[in-house]
C-alpha atoms as a PDB file:
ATOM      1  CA  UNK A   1      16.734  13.075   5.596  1.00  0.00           C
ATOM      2  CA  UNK A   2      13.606  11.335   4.877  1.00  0.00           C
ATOM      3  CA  UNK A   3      10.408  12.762   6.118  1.00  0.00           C
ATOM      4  CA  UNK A   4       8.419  10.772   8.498  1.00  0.00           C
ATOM      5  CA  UNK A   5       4.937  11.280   7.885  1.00  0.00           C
ATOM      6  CA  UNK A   6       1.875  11.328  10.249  1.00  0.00           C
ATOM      7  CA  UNK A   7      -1.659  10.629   9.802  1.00  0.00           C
ATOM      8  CA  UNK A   8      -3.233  12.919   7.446  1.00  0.00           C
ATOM      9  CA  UNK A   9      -0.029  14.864   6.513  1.00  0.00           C
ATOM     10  CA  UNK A  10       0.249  16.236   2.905  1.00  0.00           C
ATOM     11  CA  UNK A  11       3.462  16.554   1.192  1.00  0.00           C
ATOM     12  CA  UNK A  12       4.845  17.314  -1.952  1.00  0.00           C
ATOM     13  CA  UNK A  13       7.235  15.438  -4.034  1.00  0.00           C
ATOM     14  CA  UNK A  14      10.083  17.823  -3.493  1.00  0.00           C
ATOM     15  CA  UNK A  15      13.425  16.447  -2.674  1.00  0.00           C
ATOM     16  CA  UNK A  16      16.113  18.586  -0.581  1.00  0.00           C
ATOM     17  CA  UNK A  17      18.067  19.083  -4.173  1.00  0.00           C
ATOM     18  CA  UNK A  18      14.992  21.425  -5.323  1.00  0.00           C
ATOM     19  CA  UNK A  19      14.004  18.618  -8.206  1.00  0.00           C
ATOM     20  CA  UNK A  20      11.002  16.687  -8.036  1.00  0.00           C
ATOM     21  CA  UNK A  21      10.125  12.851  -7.326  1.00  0.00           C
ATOM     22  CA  UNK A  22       8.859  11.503 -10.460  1.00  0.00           C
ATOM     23  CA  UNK A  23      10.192   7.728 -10.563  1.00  0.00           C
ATOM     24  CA  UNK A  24       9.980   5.508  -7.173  1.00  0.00           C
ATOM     25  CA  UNK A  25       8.817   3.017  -4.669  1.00  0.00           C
ATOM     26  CA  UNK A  26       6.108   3.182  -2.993  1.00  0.00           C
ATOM     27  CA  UNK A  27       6.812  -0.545  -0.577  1.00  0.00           C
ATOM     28  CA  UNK A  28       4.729  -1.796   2.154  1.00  0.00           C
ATOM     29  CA  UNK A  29       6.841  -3.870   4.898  1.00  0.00           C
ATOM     30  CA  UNK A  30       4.990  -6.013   7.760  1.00  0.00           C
ATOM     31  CA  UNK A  31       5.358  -8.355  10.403  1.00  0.00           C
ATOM     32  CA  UNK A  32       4.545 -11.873  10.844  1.00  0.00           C
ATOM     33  CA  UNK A  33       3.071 -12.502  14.508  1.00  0.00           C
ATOM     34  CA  UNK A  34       5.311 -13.968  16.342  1.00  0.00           C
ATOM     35  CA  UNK A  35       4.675 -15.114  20.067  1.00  0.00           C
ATOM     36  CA  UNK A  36       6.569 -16.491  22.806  1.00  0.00           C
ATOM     37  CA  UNK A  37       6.643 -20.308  23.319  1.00  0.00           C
ATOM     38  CA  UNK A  38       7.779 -23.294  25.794  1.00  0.00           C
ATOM     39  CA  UNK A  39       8.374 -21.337  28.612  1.00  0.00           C
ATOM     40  CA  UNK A  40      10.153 -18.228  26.219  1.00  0.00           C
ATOM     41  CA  UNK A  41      12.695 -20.115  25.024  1.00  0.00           C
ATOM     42  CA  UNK A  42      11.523 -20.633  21.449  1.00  0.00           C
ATOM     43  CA  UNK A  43       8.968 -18.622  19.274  1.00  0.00           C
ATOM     44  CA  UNK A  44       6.037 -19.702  17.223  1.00  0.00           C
ATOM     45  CA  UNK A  45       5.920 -17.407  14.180  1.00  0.00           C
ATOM     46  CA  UNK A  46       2.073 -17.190  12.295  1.00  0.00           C
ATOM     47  CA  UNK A  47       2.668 -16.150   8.721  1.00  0.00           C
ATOM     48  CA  UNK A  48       0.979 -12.857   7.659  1.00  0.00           C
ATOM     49  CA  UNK A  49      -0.949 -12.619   4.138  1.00  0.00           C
ATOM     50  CA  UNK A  50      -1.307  -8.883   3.203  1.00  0.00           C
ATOM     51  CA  UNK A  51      -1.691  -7.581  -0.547  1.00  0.00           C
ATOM     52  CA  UNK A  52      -0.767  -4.647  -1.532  1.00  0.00           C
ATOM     53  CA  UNK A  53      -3.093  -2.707  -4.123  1.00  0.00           C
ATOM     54  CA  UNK A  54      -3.511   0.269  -5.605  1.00  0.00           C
ATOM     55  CA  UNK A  55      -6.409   2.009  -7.391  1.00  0.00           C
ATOM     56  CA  UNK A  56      -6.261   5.029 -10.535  1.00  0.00           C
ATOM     57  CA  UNK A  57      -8.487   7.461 -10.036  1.00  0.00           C
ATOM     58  CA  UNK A  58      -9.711  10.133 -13.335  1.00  0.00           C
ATOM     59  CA  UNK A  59     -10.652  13.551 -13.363  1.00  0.00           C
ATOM     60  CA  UNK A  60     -14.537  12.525 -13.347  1.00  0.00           C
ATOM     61  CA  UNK A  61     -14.306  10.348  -9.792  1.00  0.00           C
ATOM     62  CA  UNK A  62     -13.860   6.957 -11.747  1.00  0.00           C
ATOM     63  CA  UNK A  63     -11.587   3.792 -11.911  1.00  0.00           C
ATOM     64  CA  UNK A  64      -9.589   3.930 -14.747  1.00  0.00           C
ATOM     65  CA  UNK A  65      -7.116   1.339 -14.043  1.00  0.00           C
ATOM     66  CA  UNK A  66      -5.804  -0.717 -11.139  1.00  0.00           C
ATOM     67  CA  UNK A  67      -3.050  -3.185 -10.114  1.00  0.00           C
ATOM     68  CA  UNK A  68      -3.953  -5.719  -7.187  1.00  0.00           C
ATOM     69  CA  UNK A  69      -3.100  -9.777  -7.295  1.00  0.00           C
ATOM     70  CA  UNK A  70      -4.192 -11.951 -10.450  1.00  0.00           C
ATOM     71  CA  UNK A  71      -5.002 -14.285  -7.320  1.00  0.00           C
ATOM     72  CA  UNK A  72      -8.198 -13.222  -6.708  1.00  0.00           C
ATOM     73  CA  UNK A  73     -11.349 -15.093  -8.065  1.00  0.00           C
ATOM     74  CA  UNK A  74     -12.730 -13.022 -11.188  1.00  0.00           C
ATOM     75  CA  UNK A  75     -16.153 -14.513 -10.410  1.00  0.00           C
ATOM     76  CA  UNK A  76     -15.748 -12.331  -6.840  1.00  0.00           C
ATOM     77  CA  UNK A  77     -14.722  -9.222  -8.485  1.00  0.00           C
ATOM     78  CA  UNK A  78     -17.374  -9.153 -10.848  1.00  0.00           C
ATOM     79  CA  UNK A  79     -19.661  -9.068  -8.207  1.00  0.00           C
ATOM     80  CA  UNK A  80     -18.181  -5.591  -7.570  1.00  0.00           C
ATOM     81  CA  UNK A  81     -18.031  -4.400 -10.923  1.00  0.00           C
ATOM     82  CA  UNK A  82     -14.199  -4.924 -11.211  1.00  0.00           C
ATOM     83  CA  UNK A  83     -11.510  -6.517 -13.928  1.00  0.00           C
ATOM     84  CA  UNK A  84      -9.229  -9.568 -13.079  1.00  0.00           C
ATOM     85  CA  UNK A  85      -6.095  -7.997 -11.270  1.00  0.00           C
ATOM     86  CA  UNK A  86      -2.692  -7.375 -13.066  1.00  0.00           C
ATOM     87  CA  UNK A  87       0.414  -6.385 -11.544  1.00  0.00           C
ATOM     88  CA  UNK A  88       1.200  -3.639 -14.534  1.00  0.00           C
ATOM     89  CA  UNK A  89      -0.873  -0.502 -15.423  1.00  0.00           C
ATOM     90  CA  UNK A  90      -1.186   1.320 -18.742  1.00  0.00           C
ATOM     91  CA  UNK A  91       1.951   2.167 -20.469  1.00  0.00           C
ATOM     92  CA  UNK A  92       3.501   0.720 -17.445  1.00  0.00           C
ATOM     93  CA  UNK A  93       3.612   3.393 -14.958  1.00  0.00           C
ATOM     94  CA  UNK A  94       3.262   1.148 -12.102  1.00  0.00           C
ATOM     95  CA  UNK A  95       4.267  -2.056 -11.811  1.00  0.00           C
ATOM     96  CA  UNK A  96       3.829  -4.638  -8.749  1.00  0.00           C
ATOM     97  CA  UNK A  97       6.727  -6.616  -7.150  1.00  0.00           C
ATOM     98  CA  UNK A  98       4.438  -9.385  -7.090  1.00  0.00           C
ATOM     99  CA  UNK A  99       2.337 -11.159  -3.576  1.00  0.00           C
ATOM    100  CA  UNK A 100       4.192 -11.949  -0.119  1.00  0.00           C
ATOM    101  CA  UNK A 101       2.271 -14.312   1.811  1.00  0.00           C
ATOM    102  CA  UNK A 102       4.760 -14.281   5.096  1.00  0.00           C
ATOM    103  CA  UNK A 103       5.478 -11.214   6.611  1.00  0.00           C
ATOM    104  CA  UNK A 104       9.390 -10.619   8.246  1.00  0.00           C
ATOM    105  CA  UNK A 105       9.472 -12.987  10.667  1.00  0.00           C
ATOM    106  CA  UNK A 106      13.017 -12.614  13.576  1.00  0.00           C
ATOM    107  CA  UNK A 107      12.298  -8.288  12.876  1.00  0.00           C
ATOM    108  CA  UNK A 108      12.169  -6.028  10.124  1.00  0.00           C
ATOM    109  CA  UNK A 109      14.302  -6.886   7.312  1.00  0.00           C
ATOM    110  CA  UNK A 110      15.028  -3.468   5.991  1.00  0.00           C
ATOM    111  CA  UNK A 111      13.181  -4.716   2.746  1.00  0.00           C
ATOM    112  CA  UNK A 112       9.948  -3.644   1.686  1.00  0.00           C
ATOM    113  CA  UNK A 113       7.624  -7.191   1.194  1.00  0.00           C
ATOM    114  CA  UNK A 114       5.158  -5.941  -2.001  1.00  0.00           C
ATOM    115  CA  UNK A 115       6.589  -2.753  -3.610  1.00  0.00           C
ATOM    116  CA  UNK A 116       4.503  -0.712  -6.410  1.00  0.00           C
ATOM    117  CA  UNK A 117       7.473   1.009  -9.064  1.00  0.00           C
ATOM    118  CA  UNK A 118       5.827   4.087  -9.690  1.00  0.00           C
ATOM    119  CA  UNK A 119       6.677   6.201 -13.058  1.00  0.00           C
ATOM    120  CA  UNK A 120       4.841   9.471 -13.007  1.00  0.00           C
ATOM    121  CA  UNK A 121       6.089  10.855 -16.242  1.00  0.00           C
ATOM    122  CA  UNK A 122       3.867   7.795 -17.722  1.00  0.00           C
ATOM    123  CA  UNK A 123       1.172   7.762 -15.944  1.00  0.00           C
ATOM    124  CA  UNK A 124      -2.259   8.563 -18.264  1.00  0.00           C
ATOM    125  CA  UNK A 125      -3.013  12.496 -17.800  1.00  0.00           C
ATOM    126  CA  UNK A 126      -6.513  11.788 -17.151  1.00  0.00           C
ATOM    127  CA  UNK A 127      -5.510  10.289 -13.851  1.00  0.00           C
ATOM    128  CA  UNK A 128      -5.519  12.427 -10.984  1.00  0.00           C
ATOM    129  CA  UNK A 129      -5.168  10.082  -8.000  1.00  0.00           C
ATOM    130  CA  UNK A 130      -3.740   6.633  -7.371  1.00  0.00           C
ATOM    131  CA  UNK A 131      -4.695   5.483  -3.765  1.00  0.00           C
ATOM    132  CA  UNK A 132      -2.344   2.957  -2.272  1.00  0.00           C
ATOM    133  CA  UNK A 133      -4.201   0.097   0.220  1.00  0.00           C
ATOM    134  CA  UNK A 134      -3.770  -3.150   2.176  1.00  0.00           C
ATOM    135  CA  UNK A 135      -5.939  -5.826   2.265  1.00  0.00           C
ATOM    136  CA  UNK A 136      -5.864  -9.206   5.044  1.00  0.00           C
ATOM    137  CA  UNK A 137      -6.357 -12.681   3.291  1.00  0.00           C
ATOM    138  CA  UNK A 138      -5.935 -14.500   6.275  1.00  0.00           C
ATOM    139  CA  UNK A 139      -7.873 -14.449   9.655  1.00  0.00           C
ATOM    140  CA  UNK A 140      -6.237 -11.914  11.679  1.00  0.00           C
ATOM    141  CA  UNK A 141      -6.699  -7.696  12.084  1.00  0.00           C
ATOM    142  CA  UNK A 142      -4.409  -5.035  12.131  1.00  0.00           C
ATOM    143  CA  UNK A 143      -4.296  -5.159  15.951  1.00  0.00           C
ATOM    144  CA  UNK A 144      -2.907  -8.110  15.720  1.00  0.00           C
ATOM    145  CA  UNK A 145       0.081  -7.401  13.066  1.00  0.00           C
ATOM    146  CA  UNK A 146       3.449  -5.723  15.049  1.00  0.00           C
ATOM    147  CA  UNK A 147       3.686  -3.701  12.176  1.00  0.00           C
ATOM    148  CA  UNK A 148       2.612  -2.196   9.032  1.00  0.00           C
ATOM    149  CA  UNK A 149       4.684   0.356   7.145  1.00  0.00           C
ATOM    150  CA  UNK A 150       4.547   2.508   4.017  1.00  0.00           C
ATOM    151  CA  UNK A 151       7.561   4.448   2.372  1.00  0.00           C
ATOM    152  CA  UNK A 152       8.498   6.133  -0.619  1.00  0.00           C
ATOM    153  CA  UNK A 153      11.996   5.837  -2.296  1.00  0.00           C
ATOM    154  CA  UNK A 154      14.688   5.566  -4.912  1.00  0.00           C
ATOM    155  CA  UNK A 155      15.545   2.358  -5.946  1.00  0.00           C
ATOM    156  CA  UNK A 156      14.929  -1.087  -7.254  1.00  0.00           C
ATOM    157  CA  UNK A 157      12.186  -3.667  -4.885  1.00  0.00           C
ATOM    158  CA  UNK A 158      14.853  -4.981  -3.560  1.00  0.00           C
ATOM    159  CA  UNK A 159      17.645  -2.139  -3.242  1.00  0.00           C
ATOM    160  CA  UNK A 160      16.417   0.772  -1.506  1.00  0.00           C
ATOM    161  CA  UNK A 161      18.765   3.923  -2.573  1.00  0.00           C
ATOM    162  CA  UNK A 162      17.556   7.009  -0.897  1.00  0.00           C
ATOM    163  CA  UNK A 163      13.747   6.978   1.297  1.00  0.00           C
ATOM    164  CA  UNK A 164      12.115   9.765   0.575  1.00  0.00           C
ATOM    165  CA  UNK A 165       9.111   9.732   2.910  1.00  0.00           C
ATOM    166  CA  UNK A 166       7.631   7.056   5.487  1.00  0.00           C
ATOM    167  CA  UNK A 167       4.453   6.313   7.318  1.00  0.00           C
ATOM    168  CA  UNK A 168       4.460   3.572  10.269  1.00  0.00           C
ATOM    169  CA  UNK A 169       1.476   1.946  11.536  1.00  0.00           C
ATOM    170  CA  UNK A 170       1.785  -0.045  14.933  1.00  0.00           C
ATOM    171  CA  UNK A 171      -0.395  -2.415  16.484  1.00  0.00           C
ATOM    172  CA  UNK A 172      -2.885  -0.641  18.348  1.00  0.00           C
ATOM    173  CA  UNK A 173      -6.292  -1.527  19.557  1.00  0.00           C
ATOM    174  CA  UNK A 174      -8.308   0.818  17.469  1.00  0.00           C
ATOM    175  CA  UNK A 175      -7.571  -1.550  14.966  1.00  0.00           C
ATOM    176  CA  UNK A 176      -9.153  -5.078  16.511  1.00  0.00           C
ATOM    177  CA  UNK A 177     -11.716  -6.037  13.793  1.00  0.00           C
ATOM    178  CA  UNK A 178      -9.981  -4.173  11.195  1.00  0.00           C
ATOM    179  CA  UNK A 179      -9.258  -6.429   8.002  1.00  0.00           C
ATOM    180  CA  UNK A 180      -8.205  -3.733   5.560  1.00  0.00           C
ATOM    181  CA  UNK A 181      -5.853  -0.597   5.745  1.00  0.00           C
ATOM    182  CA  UNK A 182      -6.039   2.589   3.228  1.00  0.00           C
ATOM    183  CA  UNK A 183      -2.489   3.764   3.629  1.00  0.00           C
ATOM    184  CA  UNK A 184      -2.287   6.858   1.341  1.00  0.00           C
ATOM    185  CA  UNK A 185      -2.745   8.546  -1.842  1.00  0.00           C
ATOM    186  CA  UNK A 186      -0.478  10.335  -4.661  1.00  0.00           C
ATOM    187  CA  UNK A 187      -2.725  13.339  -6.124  1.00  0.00           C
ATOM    188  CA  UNK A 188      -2.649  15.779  -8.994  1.00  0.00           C
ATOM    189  CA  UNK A 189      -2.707  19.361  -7.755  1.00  0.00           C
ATOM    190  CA  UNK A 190      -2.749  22.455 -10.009  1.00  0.00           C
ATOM    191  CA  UNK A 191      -0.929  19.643 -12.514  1.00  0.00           C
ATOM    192  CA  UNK A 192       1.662  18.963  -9.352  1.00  0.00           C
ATOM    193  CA  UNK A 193       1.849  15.857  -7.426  1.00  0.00           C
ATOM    194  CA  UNK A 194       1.701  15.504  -3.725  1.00  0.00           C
ATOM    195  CA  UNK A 195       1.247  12.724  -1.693  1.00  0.00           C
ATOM    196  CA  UNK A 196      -1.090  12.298   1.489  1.00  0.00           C
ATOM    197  CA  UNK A 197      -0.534   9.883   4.384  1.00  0.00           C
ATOM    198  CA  UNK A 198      -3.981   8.604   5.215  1.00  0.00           C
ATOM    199  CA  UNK A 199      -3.615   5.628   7.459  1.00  0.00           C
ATOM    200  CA  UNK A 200      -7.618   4.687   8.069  1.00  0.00           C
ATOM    201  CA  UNK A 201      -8.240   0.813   8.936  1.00  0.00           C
ATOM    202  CA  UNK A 202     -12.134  -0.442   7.717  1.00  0.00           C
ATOM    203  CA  UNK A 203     -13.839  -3.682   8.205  1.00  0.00           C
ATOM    204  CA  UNK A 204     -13.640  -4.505   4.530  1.00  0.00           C
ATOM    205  CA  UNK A 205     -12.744  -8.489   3.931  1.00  0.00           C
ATOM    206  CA  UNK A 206     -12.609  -8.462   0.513  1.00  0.00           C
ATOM    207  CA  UNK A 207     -11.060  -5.843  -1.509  1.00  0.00           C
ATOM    208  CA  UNK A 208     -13.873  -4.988  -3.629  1.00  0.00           C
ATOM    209  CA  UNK A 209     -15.207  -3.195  -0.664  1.00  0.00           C
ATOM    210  CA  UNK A 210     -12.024  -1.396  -0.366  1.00  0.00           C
ATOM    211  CA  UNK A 211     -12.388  -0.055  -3.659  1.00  0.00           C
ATOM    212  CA  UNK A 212     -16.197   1.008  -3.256  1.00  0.00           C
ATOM    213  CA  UNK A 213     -14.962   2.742   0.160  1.00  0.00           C
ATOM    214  CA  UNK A 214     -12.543   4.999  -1.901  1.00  0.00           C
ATOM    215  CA  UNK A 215     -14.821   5.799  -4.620  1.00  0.00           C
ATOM    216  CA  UNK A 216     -17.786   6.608  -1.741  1.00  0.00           C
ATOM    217  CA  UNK A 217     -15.730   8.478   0.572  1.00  0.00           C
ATOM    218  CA  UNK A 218     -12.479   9.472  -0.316  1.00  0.00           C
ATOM    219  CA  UNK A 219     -12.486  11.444  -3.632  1.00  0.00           C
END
Protein backbone atom coordinates (compact mmCIF):
# COMPACT_ATOMS: atom_id res chain seq x y z
CA UNK A 1 0.00 0.00 0.00
CA UNK A 2 1.55 3.20 -0.84
CA UNK A 3 2.24 5.64 1.87
CA UNK A 4 0.56 8.92 1.74
CA UNK A 5 2.74 11.45 2.99
CA UNK A 6 2.06 14.73 4.93
CA UNK A 7 3.82 17.89 5.22
CA UNK A 8 7.12 17.50 6.71
CA UNK A 9 7.01 13.65 7.03
CA UNK A 10 10.35 11.73 6.65
CA UNK A 11 10.50 8.36 5.25
CA UNK A 12 12.80 5.91 4.19
CA UNK A 13 13.07 4.10 1.00
CA UNK A 14 11.96 0.80 2.41
CA UNK A 15 9.44 -1.17 0.54
CA UNK A 16 7.00 -3.76 2.41
CA UNK A 17 9.36 -6.71 0.78
CA UNK A 18 12.30 -5.49 3.26
CA UNK A 19 14.50 -4.28 -0.03
CA UNK A 20 15.18 -0.84 -0.71
CA UNK A 21 13.98 1.81 -3.45
CA UNK A 22 16.90 2.54 -5.50
CA UNK A 23 15.45 3.05 -9.20
CA UNK A 24 12.05 5.23 -9.66
CA UNK A 25 9.77 8.06 -10.43
CA UNK A 26 9.56 10.78 -8.77
CA UNK A 27 6.22 12.56 -11.21
CA UNK A 28 4.46 15.69 -10.54
CA UNK A 29 0.64 15.65 -11.84
CA UNK A 30 -1.56 19.01 -11.96
CA UNK A 31 -4.59 20.53 -13.00
CA UNK A 32 -5.51 22.91 -15.60
CA UNK A 33 -8.18 25.53 -14.20
CA UNK A 34 -11.12 24.83 -15.40
CA UNK A 35 -14.34 26.99 -14.67
CA UNK A 36 -17.88 26.82 -15.31
CA UNK A 37 -19.32 28.60 -18.41
CA UNK A 38 -22.71 29.70 -20.31
CA UNK A 39 -24.91 29.18 -17.66
CA UNK A 40 -22.84 25.58 -16.51
CA UNK A 41 -23.40 23.91 -19.39
CA UNK A 42 -19.93 24.06 -20.94
CA UNK A 43 -16.43 24.68 -19.32
CA UNK A 44 -13.65 27.02 -20.19
CA UNK A 45 -10.39 25.19 -19.42
CA UNK A 46 -7.02 27.78 -18.83
CA UNK A 47 -3.94 25.75 -19.58
CA UNK A 48 -1.45 25.40 -16.66
CA UNK A 49 2.49 25.87 -17.31
CA UNK A 50 4.40 24.24 -14.36
CA UNK A 51 8.14 22.87 -14.66
CA UNK A 52 9.32 20.49 -12.82
CA UNK A 53 13.07 20.82 -11.49
CA UNK A 54 15.29 19.42 -9.41
CA UNK A 55 18.54 20.56 -7.76
CA UNK A 56 21.95 18.16 -6.49
CA UNK A 57 23.11 19.12 -3.51
CA UNK A 58 27.17 17.98 -2.19
CA UNK A 59 28.47 17.26 1.03
CA UNK A 60 29.90 21.00 1.34
CA UNK A 61 26.18 22.83 0.85
CA UNK A 62 26.81 23.37 -3.01
CA UNK A 63 25.16 22.80 -6.49
CA UNK A 64 26.76 20.20 -8.14
CA UNK A 65 24.41 19.46 -10.84
CA UNK A 66 20.81 20.13 -11.82
CA UNK A 67 18.10 19.20 -14.36
CA UNK A 68 15.33 21.96 -15.07
CA UNK A 69 14.02 23.00 -18.87
CA UNK A 70 16.66 23.94 -21.70
CA UNK A 71 13.73 26.60 -22.18
CA UNK A 72 14.87 29.01 -20.04
CA UNK A 73 16.95 32.10 -21.24
CA UNK A 74 20.77 31.41 -20.31
CA UNK A 75 21.22 35.20 -20.23
CA UNK A 76 18.52 34.96 -17.02
CA UNK A 77 20.28 32.23 -15.33
CA UNK A 78 23.50 33.73 -15.43
CA UNK A 79 22.24 36.42 -13.58
CA UNK A 80 21.93 33.82 -10.78
CA UNK A 81 25.05 32.16 -11.17
CA UNK A 82 23.49 29.07 -12.91
CA UNK A 83 24.25 26.68 -16.21
CA UNK A 84 21.74 26.36 -19.18
CA UNK A 85 19.21 23.56 -18.05
CA UNK A 86 19.42 19.87 -19.28
CA UNK A 87 17.00 17.26 -18.76
CA UNK A 88 19.93 14.49 -17.86
CA UNK A 89 22.40 14.59 -14.89
CA UNK A 90 25.86 13.05 -14.58
CA UNK A 91 26.19 9.51 -15.51
CA UNK A 92 22.54 9.74 -16.00
CA UNK A 93 21.02 9.21 -12.72
CA UNK A 94 18.14 11.36 -13.37
CA UNK A 95 16.64 12.01 -16.32
CA UNK A 96 13.53 14.44 -17.16
CA UNK A 97 10.38 13.34 -19.09
CA UNK A 98 10.63 16.52 -20.75
CA UNK A 99 8.07 20.13 -20.20
CA UNK A 100 4.08 19.95 -20.04
CA UNK A 101 2.66 23.20 -20.70
CA UNK A 102 -1.26 22.07 -20.09
CA UNK A 103 -2.10 20.56 -17.05
CA UNK A 104 -5.07 17.48 -17.06
CA UNK A 105 -7.80 19.18 -18.14
CA UNK A 106 -11.77 16.89 -17.71
CA UNK A 107 -9.75 15.38 -14.06
CA UNK A 108 -6.75 13.66 -13.19
CA UNK A 109 -5.47 11.39 -15.73
CA UNK A 110 -3.79 8.87 -13.55
CA UNK A 111 -0.50 10.01 -15.39
CA UNK A 112 2.11 11.96 -13.91
CA UNK A 113 2.65 15.34 -16.45
CA UNK A 114 6.80 15.91 -15.93
CA UNK A 115 8.37 12.81 -14.28
CA UNK A 116 12.22 12.83 -13.03
CA UNK A 117 13.64 8.77 -13.54
CA UNK A 118 15.68 8.61 -10.64
CA UNK A 119 18.75 5.95 -10.46
CA UNK A 120 20.34 6.07 -7.06
CA UNK A 121 22.93 3.43 -7.58
CA UNK A 122 24.41 6.22 -10.13
CA UNK A 123 24.05 9.05 -8.61
CA UNK A 124 27.76 10.90 -7.82
CA UNK A 125 28.68 9.94 -4.02
CA UNK A 126 29.48 13.40 -3.30
CA UNK A 127 25.81 14.21 -3.55
CA UNK A 128 23.89 14.13 -0.53
CA UNK A 129 20.57 15.76 -1.44
CA UNK A 130 18.52 16.27 -4.59
CA UNK A 131 15.54 18.67 -3.81
CA UNK A 132 12.58 18.24 -6.10
CA UNK A 133 10.52 21.82 -6.97
CA UNK A 134 7.82 23.48 -9.10
CA UNK A 135 8.02 26.52 -10.70
CA UNK A 136 4.73 28.79 -12.50
CA UNK A 137 5.58 30.22 -16.05
CA UNK A 138 2.36 31.56 -16.53
CA UNK A 139 0.31 34.19 -14.52
CA UNK A 140 -1.51 32.29 -12.01
CA UNK A 141 -0.59 30.94 -8.07
CA UNK A 142 -0.96 27.84 -6.46
CA UNK A 143 -4.33 28.94 -5.04
CA UNK A 144 -5.49 29.00 -8.10
CA UNK A 145 -4.33 25.37 -9.49
CA UNK A 146 -7.09 22.37 -8.26
CA UNK A 147 -4.21 20.42 -7.77
CA UNK A 148 -0.64 19.72 -7.43
CA UNK A 149 0.72 16.27 -6.63
CA UNK A 150 4.02 14.50 -6.02
CA UNK A 151 4.61 10.60 -5.94
CA UNK A 152 7.21 8.17 -6.00
CA UNK A 153 7.05 4.84 -8.00
CA UNK A 154 8.05 1.90 -10.13
CA UNK A 155 7.76 2.28 -13.57
CA UNK A 156 8.28 3.93 -16.88
CA UNK A 157 6.79 8.10 -17.29
CA UNK A 158 4.14 6.83 -18.70
CA UNK A 159 3.36 3.31 -16.98
CA UNK A 160 3.14 3.58 -13.39
CA UNK A 161 3.83 -0.12 -11.83
CA UNK A 162 3.70 0.04 -8.12
CA UNK A 163 3.47 3.93 -6.09
CA UNK A 164 5.52 3.86 -3.49
CA UNK A 165 4.81 7.12 -1.65
CA UNK A 166 2.56 10.32 -2.44
CA UNK A 167 2.18 13.89 -1.37
CA UNK A 168 -1.06 15.98 -2.52
CA UNK A 169 -1.25 19.60 -2.49
CA UNK A 170 -4.82 21.24 -2.92
CA UNK A 171 -5.81 24.59 -3.66
CA UNK A 172 -5.87 26.47 -0.61
CA UNK A 173 -5.65 30.11 0.16
CA UNK A 174 -2.37 30.15 1.94
CA UNK A 175 -1.13 29.82 -1.34
CA UNK A 176 -2.67 33.18 -3.26
CA UNK A 177 0.56 34.96 -4.42
CA UNK A 178 2.51 31.89 -4.40
CA UNK A 179 4.37 31.32 -7.87
CA UNK A 180 6.70 28.50 -6.87
CA UNK A 181 6.31 25.18 -4.81
CA UNK A 182 9.37 23.18 -3.04
CA UNK A 183 7.76 19.78 -2.95
CA UNK A 184 10.43 17.55 -1.28
CA UNK A 185 13.80 16.24 -0.99
CA UNK A 186 15.70 12.69 -1.29
CA UNK A 187 18.70 12.82 1.38
CA UNK A 188 21.76 10.82 2.29
CA UNK A 189 21.63 9.65 5.89
CA UNK A 190 24.38 7.65 7.65
CA UNK A 191 25.03 6.60 3.65
CA UNK A 192 20.99 5.66 3.56
CA UNK A 193 18.46 7.45 1.62
CA UNK A 194 15.24 8.84 2.87
CA UNK A 195 12.99 11.06 1.45
CA UNK A 196 11.16 14.18 3.09
CA UNK A 197 7.81 15.65 2.03
CA UNK A 198 8.28 19.37 2.32
CA UNK A 199 5.43 21.05 0.56
CA UNK A 200 6.42 25.04 1.22
CA UNK A 201 4.96 27.53 -1.57
CA UNK A 202 7.40 31.02 -1.95
CA UNK A 203 6.90 34.04 -4.02
CA UNK A 204 9.78 33.13 -6.29
CA UNK A 205 8.89 33.95 -10.24
CA UNK A 206 11.78 32.80 -11.65
CA UNK A 207 13.51 29.73 -10.69
CA UNK A 208 16.79 31.09 -9.97
CA UNK A 209 15.27 32.32 -6.81
CA UNK A 210 14.08 28.92 -6.11
CA UNK A 211 17.42 27.65 -6.19
CA UNK A 212 19.01 30.52 -3.95
CA UNK A 213 15.96 29.73 -1.44
CA UNK A 214 17.25 26.07 -1.07
CA UNK A 215 20.80 26.83 -0.80
CA UNK A 216 19.82 29.84 1.98
CA UNK A 217 17.40 27.97 3.90
CA UNK A 218 16.99 24.52 3.40
CA UNK A 219 20.35 22.66 3.75
Amino acid sequence: MAINLTKGQRIDLRKSSGSTLTEFCVGVNWGAIEKKAFFGLSKTATQVDLDLSCVMIDSNGQVSDHLYSPDYKPDLLAKFGLPAGKLISRNSALRHSGDDRAGDTGGDDGLDNEVITVNLTAVDPTISQIFFFLNNVGPEDFSQIPYAKIRMYEGTPSKVKEVFAGYNVAAEPQYAGKKALIMGKLYKKDTEWKFNAIGDPTEDVFLGQTIQRIVKSYL
